[in-house]
Protein backbone atom coordinates (compact mmCIF):
# COMPACT_ATOMS: atom_id res chain seq x y z
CA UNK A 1 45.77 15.35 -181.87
CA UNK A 2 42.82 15.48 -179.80
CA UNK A 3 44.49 16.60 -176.40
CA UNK A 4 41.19 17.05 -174.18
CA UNK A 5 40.17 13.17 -175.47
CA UNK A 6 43.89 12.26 -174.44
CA UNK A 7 43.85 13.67 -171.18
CA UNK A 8 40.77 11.63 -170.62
CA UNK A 9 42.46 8.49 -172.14
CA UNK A 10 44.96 9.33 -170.06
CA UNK A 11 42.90 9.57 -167.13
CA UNK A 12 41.31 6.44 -168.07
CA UNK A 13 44.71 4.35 -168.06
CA UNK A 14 45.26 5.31 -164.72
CA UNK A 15 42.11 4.58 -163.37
CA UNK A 16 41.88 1.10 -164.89
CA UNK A 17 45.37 0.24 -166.12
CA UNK A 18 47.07 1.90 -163.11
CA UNK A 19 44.70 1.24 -160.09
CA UNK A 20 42.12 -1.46 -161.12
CA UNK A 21 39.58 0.46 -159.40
CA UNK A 22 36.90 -1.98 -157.92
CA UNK A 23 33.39 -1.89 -157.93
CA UNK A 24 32.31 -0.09 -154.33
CA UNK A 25 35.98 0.76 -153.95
CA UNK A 26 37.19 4.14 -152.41
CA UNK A 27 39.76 5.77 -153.89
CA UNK A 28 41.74 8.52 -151.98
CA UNK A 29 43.47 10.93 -154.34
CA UNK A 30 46.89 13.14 -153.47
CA UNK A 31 46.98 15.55 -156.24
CA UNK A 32 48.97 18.76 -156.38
CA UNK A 33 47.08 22.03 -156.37
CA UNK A 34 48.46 23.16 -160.24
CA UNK A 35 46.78 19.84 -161.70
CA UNK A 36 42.99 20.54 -160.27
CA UNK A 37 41.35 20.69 -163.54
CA UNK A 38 42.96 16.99 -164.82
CA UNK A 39 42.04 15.76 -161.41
CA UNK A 40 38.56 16.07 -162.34
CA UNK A 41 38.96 14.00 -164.92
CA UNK A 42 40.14 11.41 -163.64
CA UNK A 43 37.72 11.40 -160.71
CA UNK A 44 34.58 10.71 -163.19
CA UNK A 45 36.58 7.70 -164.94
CA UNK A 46 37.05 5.90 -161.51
CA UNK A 47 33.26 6.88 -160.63
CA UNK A 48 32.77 5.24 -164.64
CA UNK A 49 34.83 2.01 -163.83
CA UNK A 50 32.51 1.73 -160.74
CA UNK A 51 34.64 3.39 -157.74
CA UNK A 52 32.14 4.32 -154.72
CA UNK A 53 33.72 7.22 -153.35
CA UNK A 54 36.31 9.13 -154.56
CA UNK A 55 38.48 11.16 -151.73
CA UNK A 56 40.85 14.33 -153.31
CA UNK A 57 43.13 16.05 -150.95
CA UNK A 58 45.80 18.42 -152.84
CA UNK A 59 49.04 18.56 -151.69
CA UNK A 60 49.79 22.46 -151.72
CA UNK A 61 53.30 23.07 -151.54
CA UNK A 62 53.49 27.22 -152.10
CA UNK A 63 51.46 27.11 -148.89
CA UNK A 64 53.99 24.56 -147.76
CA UNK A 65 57.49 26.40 -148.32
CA UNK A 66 55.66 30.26 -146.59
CA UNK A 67 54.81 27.78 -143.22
CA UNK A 68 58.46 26.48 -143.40
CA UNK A 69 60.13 29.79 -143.46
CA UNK A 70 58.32 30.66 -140.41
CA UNK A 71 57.03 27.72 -138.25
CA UNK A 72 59.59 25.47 -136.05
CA UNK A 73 61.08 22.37 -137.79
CA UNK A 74 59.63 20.26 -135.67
CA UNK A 75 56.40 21.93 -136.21
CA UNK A 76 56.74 21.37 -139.81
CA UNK A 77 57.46 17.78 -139.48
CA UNK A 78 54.94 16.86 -137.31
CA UNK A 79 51.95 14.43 -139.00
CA UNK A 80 48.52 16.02 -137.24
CA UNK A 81 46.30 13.68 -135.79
CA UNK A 82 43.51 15.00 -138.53
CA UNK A 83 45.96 14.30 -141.59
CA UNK A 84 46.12 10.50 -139.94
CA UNK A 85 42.14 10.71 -138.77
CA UNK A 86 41.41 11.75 -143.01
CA UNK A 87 42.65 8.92 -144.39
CA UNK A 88 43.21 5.76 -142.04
CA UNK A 89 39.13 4.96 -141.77
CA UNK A 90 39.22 4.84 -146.12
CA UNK A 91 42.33 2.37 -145.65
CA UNK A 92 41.10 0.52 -143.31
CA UNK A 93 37.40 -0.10 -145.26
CA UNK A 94 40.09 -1.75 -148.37
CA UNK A 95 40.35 2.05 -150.37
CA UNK A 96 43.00 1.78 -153.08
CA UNK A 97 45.22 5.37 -153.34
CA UNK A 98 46.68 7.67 -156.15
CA UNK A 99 49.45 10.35 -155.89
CA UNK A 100 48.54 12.71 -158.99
CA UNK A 101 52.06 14.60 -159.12
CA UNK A 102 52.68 17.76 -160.55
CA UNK A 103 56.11 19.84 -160.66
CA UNK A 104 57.60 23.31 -160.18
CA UNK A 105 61.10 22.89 -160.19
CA UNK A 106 61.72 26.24 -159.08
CA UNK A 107 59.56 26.28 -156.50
CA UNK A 108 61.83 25.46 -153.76
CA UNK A 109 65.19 27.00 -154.88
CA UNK A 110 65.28 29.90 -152.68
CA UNK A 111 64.39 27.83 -149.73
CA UNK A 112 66.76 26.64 -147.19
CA UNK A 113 68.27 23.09 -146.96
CA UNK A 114 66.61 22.76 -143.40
CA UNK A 115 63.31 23.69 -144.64
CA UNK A 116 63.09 21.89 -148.01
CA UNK A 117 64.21 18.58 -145.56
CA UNK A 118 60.95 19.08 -142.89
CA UNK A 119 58.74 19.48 -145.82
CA UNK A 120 59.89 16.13 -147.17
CA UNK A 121 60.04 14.50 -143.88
CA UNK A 122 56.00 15.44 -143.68
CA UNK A 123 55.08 15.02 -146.84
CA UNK A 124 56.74 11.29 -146.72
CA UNK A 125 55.66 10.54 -143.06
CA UNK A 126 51.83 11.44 -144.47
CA UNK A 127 52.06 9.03 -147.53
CA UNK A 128 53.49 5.91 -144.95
CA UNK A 129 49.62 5.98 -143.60
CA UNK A 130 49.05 5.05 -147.13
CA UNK A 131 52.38 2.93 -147.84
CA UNK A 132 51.54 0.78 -144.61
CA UNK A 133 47.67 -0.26 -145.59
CA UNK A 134 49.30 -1.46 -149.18
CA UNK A 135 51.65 -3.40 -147.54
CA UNK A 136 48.94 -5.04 -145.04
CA UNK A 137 46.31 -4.58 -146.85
CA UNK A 138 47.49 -5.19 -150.14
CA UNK A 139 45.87 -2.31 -151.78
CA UNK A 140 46.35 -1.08 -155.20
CA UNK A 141 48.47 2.12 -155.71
CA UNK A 142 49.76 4.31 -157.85
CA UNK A 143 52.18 7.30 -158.59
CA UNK A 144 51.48 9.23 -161.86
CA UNK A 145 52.28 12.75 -162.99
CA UNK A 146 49.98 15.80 -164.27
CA UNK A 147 51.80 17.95 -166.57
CA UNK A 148 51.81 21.98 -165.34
CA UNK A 149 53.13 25.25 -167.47
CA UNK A 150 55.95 25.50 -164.35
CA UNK A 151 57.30 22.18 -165.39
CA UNK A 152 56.96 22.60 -169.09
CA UNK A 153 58.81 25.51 -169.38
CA UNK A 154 61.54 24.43 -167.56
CA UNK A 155 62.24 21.21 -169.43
CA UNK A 156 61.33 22.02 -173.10
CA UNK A 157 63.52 24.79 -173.63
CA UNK A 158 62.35 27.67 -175.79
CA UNK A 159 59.03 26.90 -174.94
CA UNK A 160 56.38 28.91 -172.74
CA UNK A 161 53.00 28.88 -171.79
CA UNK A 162 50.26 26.85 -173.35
CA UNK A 163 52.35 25.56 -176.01
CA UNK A 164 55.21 24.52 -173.68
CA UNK A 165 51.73 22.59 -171.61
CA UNK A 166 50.96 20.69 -174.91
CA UNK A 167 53.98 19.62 -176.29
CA UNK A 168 54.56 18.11 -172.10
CA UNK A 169 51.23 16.40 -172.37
CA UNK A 170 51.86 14.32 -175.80
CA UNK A 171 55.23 13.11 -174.48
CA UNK A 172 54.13 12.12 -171.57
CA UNK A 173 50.72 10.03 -173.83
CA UNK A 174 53.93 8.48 -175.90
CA UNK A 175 55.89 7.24 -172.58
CA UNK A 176 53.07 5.67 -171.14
CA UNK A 177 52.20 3.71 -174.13
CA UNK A 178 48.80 5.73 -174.96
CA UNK A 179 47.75 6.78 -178.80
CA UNK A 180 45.00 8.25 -180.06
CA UNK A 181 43.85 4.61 -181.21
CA UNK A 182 44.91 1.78 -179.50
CA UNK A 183 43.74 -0.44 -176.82
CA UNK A 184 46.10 0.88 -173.40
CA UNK A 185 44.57 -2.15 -171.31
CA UNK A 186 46.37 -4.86 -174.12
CA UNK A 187 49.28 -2.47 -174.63
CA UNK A 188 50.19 -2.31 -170.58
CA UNK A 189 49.51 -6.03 -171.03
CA UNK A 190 51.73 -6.52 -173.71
CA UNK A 191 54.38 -4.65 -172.17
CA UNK A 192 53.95 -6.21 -168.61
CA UNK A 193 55.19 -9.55 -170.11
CA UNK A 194 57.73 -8.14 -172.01
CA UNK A 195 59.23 -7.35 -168.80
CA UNK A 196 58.11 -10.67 -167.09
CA UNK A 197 60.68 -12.35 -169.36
CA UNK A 198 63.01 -10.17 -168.51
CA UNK A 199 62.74 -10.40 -164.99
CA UNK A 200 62.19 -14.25 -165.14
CA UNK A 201 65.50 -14.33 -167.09
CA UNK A 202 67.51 -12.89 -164.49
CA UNK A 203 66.03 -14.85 -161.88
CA UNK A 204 66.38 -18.08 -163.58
CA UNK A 205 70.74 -17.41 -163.17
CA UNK A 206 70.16 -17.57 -159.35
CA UNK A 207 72.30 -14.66 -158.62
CA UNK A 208 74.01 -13.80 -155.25
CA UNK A 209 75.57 -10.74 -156.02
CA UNK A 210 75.24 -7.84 -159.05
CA UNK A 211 78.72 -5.48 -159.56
CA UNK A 212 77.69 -2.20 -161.68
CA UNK A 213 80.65 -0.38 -163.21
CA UNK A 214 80.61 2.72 -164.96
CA UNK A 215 83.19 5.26 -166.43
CA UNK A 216 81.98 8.04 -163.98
CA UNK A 217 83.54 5.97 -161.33
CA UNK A 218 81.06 3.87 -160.41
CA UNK A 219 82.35 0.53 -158.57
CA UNK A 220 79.51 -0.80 -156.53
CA UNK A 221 78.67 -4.52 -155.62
CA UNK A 222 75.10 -5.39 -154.43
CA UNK A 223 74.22 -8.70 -152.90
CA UNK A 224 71.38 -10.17 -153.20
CA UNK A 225 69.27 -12.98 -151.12
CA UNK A 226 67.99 -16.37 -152.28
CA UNK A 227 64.60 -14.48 -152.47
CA UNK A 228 65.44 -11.68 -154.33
CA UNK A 229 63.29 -11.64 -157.40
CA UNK A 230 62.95 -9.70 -160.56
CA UNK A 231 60.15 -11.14 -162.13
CA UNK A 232 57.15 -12.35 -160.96
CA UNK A 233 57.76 -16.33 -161.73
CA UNK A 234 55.09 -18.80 -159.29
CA UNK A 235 55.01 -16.59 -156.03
CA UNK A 236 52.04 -17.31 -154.51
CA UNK A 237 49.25 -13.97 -154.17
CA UNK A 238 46.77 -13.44 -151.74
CA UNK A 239 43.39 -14.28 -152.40
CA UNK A 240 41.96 -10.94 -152.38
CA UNK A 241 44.62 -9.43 -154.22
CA UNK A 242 44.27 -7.01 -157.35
CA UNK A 243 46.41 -6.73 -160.47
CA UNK A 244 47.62 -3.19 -160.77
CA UNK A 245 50.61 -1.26 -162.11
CA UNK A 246 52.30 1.15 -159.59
CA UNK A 247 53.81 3.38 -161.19
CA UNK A 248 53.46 4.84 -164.68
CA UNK A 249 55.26 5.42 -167.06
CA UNK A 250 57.71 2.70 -166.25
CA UNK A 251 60.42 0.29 -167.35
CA UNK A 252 61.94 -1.23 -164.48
CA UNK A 253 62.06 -4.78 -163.37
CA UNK A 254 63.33 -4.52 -159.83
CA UNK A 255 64.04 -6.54 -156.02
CA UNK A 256 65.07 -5.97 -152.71
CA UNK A 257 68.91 -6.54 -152.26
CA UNK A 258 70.66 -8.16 -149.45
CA UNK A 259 70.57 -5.68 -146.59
CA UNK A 260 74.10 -5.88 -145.38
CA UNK A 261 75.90 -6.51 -148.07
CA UNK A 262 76.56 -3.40 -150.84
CA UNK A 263 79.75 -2.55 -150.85
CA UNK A 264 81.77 0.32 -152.89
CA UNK A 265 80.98 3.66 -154.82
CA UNK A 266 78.37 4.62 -156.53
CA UNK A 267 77.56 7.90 -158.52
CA UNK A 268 74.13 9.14 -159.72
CA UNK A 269 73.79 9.84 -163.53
CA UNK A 270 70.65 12.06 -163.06
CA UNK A 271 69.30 14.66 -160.66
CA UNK A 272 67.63 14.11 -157.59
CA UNK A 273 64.53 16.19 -156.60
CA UNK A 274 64.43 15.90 -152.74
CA UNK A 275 61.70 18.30 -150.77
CA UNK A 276 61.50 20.53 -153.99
CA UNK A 277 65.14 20.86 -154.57
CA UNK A 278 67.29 19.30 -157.51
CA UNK A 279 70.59 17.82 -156.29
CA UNK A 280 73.45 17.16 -158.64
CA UNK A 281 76.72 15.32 -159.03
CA UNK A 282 76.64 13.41 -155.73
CA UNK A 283 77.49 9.40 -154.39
CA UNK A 284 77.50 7.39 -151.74
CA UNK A 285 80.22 4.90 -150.32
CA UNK A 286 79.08 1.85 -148.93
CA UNK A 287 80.59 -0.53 -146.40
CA UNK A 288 78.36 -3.79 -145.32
CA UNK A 289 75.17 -2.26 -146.85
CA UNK A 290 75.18 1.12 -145.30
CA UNK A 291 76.15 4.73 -146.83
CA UNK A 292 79.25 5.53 -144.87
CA UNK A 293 80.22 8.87 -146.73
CA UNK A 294 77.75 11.03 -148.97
CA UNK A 295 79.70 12.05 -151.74
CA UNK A 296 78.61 16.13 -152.83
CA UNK A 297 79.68 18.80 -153.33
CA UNK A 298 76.18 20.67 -153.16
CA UNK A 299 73.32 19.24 -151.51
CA UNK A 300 75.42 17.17 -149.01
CA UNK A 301 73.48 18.23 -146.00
CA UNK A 302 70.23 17.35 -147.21
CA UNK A 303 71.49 13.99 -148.19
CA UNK A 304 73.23 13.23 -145.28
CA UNK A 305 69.98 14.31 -143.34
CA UNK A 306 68.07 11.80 -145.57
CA UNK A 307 70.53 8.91 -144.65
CA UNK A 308 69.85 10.08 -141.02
CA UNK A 309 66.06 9.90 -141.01
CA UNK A 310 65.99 6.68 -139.07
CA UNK A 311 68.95 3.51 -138.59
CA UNK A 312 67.73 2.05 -141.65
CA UNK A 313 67.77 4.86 -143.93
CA UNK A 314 71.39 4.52 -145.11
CA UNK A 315 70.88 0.82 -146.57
CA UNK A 316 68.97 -0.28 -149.68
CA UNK A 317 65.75 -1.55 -149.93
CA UNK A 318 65.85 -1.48 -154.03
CA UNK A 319 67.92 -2.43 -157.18
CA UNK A 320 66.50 -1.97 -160.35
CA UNK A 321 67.11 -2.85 -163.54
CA UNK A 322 66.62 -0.54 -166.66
CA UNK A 323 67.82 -0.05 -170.38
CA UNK A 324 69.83 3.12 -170.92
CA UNK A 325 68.50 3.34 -174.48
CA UNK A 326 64.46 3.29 -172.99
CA UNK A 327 62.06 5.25 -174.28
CA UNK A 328 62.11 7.63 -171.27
CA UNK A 329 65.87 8.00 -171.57
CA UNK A 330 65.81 8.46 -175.37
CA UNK A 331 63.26 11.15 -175.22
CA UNK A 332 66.37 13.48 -174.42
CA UNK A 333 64.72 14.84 -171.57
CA UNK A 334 65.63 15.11 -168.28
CA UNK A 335 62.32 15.19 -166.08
CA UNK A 336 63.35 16.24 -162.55
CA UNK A 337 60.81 13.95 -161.24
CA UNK A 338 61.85 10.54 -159.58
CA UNK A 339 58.81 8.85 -161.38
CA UNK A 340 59.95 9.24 -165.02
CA UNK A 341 63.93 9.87 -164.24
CA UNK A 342 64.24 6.92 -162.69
CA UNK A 343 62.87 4.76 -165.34
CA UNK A 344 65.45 6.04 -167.62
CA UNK A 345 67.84 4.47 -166.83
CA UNK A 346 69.10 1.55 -163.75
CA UNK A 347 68.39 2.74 -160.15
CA UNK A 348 68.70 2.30 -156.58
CA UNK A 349 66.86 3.07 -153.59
CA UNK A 350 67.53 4.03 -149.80
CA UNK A 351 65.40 2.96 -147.28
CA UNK A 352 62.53 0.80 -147.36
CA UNK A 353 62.47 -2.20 -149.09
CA UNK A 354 59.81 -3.81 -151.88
CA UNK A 355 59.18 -7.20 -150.26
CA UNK A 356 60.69 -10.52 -148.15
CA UNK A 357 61.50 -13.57 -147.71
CA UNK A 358 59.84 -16.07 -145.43
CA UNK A 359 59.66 -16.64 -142.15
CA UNK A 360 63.09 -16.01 -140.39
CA UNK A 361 64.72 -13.54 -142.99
CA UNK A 362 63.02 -10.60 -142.16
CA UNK A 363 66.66 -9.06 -141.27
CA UNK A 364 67.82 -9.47 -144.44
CA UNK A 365 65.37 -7.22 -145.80
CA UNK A 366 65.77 -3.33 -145.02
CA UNK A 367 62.88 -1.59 -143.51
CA UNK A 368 62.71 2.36 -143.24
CA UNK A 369 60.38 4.74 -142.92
CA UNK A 370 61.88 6.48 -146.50
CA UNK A 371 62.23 4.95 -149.41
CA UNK A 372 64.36 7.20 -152.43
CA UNK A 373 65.16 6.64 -155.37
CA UNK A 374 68.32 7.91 -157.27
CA UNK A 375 69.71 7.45 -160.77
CA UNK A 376 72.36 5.22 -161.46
CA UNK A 377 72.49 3.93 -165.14
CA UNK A 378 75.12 5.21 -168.01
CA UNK A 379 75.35 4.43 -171.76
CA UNK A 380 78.13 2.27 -170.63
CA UNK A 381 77.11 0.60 -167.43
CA UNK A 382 78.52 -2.90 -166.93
CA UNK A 383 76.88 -5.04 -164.81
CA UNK A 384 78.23 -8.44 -163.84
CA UNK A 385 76.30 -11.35 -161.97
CA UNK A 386 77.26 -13.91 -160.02
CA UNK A 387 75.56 -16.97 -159.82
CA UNK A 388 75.30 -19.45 -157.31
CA UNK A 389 77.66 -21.54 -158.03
CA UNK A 390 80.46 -18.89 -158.81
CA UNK A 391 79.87 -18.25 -162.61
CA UNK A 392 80.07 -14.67 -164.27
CA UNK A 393 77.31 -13.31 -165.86
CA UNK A 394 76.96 -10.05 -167.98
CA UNK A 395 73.54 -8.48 -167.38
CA UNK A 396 74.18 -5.44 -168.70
CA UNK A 397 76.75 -4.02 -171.14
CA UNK A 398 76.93 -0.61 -172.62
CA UNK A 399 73.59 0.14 -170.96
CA UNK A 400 71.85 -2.25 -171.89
CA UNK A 401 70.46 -6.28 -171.21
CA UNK A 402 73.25 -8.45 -172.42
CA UNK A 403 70.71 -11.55 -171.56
């Protein structure tokens, strides 16, 4: 294999698969420090699909963690006037936006709960300038990873260095769909209706409620509104809008549940990676839709900080619907990103939600200003639906669609 033509195949797939870059469009670029070099790349293929400006700022979070240790919280928290000033005239002129992520998992594992929290509470409150303009604006966006040595090593084990970098790269080409010969625009394609059926399948049982049960203990029931969709079916889009995938890889079909009505326990099958550190074996209890007891035995605080950010933090604002036995999943890896982990298997969100309803729903919908992601799916997750007029449904059994 070819890896430098990959990366730029790769690079390509983002620009056009990914974002849809427009012709005269800006496109502002989060990347982390480590991945400079792939950055690059990807730069010239947005300049090649006909982007007029392409911004990079790179998220350096070694500098982040030494002004942590030493600055006040609030300090650290704080969103400058500059950070706002840098991006918001790009936004508001119709740019589109890419976070380019890359990992150190260790990074952050000597660093205080209190600190790792204000870094995340910046870092987050920075991307909302760009969260808000998609929203109103309805600009294209998109969360992708660059692979770095800190991340291989710590994931392929018995690997190091540059061949620990390689082997990363060509599993991450294979779970985004990208060979050495095919076509990625008809292969995203391709795979975006596979999941439109999906999604239109689920919808089509006009589902109030979703109960996910798992042997780890898992007893959770989600409602859902009347306007809670999974696939795309006839909603109307606006005129100026721009096909794009968000995220990639990914697997999901997903909605926005019923604020106020989750109820039960839930327990998270995968790490979470929250301001640089990985939190294990945790839950959450839910009474009408909020978290009413984090359930952890390490990581608690930071968690129960996180549900704390603002009133709405506690509820959900996502539930999403994934095979256990997906590619990502069947890789065997476990990523300690939220990007790829999550799209191994079913997941939820707190915070923010993904859309709404019309006119006079709006408080059915959560609003936030987080929105997290956490692992949820088993290889023998149940999930039962209920449709509108009272019938059961199985949508998932041993991990997988049962539609």
């Amino acid at each position: 294999m070819d890896l430098e033509k990959m990366k730029r195949k790769y690079a390509y797939t983002l620009a056009r698969v990914g974002l849809n870059v427009q012709k005269g469009q800006t496109v502002l670029v989060e990347a982390a420090i480590e991945g400079w070099e792939f950055t690059s790349l990807f730069a010239e293929e947005c300049y090649k699909l006909g982007a007029g400006n392409v911004v990079v700022h790179y998220l350096d979070l070694p500098n982040m963690k030494v002004a942590a240790q030493y600055r006040p919280d609030e300090d650290v928290r704080r969103v400058e006037d500059w950070e706002v000033a840098m991006h918001q005239p790009y936004l508001d002129q119709g740019a589109c936006y890419v976070r380019l992520e890359g990992v150190n998992p260790k990074l952050m594992e000597d660093l205080s709960e209190k600190n790792s929290n204000a870094i995340f509470a910046h870092v987050d409150a920075v991307r909302n300038i760009m969260r808000k303009a998609s929203r109103e604006k309805h600009c294209q966006w998109l969360i992708a990873m660059v692979p770095t040595v800190q991340w291989a090593e710590y994931i392929l084990e018995g690997k190091t260095g540059q061949e620990a970098l390689d082997e990363l790269w060509q599993i991450l080409f294979k779970l985004c769909y990208i060979t050495e010969d095919n076509d990625v625009v008809a292969a995203w394609e391709e795979k975006g209706k596979r999941n439109a059926v999906k999604g239109n399948a689920v919808d089509a049982l006009k589902l109030t409620k979703l109960h996910y049960t798992a042997s780890n203990g898992t007893d959770l029931t989600v409602g859902l509104t009347p306007w809670s969709r999974f696939g795309h079916g006839d909603r109307p889009l606006p005129k100026d809008f721009v096909r794009f995938h968000a995220n990639i890889p990914s697997e999901e079909i997903c909605t926005t549940p019923n604020k106020f009505e989750t109820n039960g326990v839930v327990y998270a099958s995968r790490p979470l990676v929250l301001g640089g550190k990985k939190i294990e074996h945790f839950g959450f209890r839910f009474e009408n839709g909020k978290v009413v007891e984090v359930l952890a035995d390490e990581g608690k605080e930071m968690l129960e900080a996180l549900i704390a950010t603002d009133e709405n933090a506690g509820y959900l604002g996502e539930a999403a619907l994934v095979e256990y036995h997906s590619p990502i999943s069947m890789s065997g890896l476990v990523y300690y990103t939220t990007l790829i982990d999550e799209n191994a298997s079913c997941h939820l969100a707190l915070g923010r939600g993904l859309g709404a309803g019309p006119k006079g729903t709006e408080h059915l919908f959560n609003d936030s200003t987080i929105h997290v992601d956490f692992m949820i799916g088993t290889p023998d997750m149940h999930i039962v639906g209920t449709t509108e007029d009272g019938r059961e449904v199985d949508i998932f059994r041993d991990g997988d669609f049962a539609i």
